[in-house]
Protein backbone atom coordinates (compact mmCIF):
# COMPACT_ATOMS: atom_id res chain seq x y z
CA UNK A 1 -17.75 -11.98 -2.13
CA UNK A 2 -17.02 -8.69 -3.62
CA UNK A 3 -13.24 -9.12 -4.23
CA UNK A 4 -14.01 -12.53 -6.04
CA UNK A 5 -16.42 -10.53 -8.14
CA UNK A 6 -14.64 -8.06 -9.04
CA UNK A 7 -11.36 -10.49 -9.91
CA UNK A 8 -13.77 -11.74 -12.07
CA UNK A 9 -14.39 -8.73 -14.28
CA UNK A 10 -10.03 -8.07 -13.83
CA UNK A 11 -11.39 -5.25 -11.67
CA UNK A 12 -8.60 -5.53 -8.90
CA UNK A 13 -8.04 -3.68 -5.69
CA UNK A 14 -6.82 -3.09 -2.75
CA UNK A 15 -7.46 -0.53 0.10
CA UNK A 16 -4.79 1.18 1.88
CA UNK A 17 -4.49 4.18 3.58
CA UNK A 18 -2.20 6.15 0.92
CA UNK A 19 -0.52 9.65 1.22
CA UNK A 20 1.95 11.41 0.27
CA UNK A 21 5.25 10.25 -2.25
CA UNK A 22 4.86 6.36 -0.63
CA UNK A 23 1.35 6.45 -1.43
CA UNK A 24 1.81 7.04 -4.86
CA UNK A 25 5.11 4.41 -4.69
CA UNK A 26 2.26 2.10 -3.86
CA UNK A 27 -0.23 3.52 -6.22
CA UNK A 28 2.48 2.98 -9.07
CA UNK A 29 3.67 0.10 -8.22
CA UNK A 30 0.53 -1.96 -7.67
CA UNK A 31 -0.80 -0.85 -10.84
CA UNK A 32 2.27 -0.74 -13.57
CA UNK A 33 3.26 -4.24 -12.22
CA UNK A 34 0.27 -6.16 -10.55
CA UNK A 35 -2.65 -4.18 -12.96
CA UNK A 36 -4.28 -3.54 -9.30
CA UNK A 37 -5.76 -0.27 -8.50
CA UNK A 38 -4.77 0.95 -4.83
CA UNK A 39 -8.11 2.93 -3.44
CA UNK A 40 -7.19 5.48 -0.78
CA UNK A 41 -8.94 3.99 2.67
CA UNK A 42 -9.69 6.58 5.13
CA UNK A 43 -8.79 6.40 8.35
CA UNK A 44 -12.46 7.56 9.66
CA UNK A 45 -13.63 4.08 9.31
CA UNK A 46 -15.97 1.74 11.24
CA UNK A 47 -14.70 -1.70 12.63
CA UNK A 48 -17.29 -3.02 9.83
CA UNK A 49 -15.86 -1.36 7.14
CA UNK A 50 -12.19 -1.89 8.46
CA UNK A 51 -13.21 -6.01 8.52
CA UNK A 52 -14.63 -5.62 5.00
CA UNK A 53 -11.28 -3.46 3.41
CA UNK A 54 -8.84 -6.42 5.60
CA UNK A 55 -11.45 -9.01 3.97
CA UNK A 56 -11.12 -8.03 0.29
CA UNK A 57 -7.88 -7.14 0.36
CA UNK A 58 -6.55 -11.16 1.61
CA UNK A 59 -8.30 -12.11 -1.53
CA UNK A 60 -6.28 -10.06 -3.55
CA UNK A 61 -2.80 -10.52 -1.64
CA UNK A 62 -3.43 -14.19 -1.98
CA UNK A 63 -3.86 -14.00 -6.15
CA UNK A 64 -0.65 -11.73 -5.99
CA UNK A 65 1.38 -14.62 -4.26
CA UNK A 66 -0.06 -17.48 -6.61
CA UNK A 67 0.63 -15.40 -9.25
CA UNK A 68 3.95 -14.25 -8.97
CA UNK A 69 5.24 -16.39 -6.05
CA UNK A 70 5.29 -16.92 -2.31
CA UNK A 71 6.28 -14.20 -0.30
CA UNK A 72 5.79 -11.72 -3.24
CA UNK A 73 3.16 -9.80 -1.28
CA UNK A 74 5.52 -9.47 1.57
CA UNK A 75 8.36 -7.69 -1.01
CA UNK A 76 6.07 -5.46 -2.15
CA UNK A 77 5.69 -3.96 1.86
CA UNK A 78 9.67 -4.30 1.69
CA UNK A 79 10.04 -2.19 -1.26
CA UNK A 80 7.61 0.37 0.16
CA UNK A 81 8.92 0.76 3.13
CA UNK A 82 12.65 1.03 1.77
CA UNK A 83 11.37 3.76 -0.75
CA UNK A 84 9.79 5.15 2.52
CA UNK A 85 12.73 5.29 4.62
CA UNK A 86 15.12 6.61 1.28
CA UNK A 87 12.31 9.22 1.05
CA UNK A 88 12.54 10.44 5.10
CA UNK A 89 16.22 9.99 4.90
CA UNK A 90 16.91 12.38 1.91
CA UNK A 91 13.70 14.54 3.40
CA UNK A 92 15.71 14.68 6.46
CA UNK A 93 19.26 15.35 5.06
CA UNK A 94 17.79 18.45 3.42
CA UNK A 95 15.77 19.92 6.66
CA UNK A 96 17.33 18.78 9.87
CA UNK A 97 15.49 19.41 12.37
CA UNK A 98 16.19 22.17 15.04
CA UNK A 99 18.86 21.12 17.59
CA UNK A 100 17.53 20.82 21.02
CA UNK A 101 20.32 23.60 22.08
CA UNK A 102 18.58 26.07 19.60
CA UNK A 103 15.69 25.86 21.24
């Protein structure tokens, strides 16, 4: 398997479908604290490829919770999805959108 392979030469990865300031929360994050490189996965994909990214990526989520504990996988999504909702909230606070009345 290609994800065992590449564990093998500490060649980590994951794919995700990354844009904007989460995507490069995730980018960050992955690599400064799990030394795993986040490779932008397009969302023009084929069900094979899309079975092949799920595939690899289980292989890698699975090393992340031996490594550093059950259920650490699951606080990384947590952490993203707070710095997510921070970054639509403050987005948000600065450019409310038009009131339906103004319309």
């Amino acid at each position: 398997m290609d994800a065992q392979n590449d564990a093998a030469q500490r060649a980590r990865k994951i794919f995700v479908q990354t844009r904007g300031a989460w995507g490069q929360f995730l980018f960050d994050l992955m690599r400064d604290r799990y030394d795993i490189f986040v490779e932008h996965a397009s969302d023009m994909t084929t069900a094979a490829r899309l079975s092949y990214e799920r595939g690899y990526n289980s292989v890698n989520f699975e090393y992340i919770d031996e490594r550093h504990g059950a259920g650490t996988t699951e606080r990384i999504w947590a952490e993203v999805d707070a710095f997510r909702a921070e970054h639509y909230r403050e987005y948000f606070a600065e450019n409310p959108p038009p009131s339906e009345s103004s319309a």
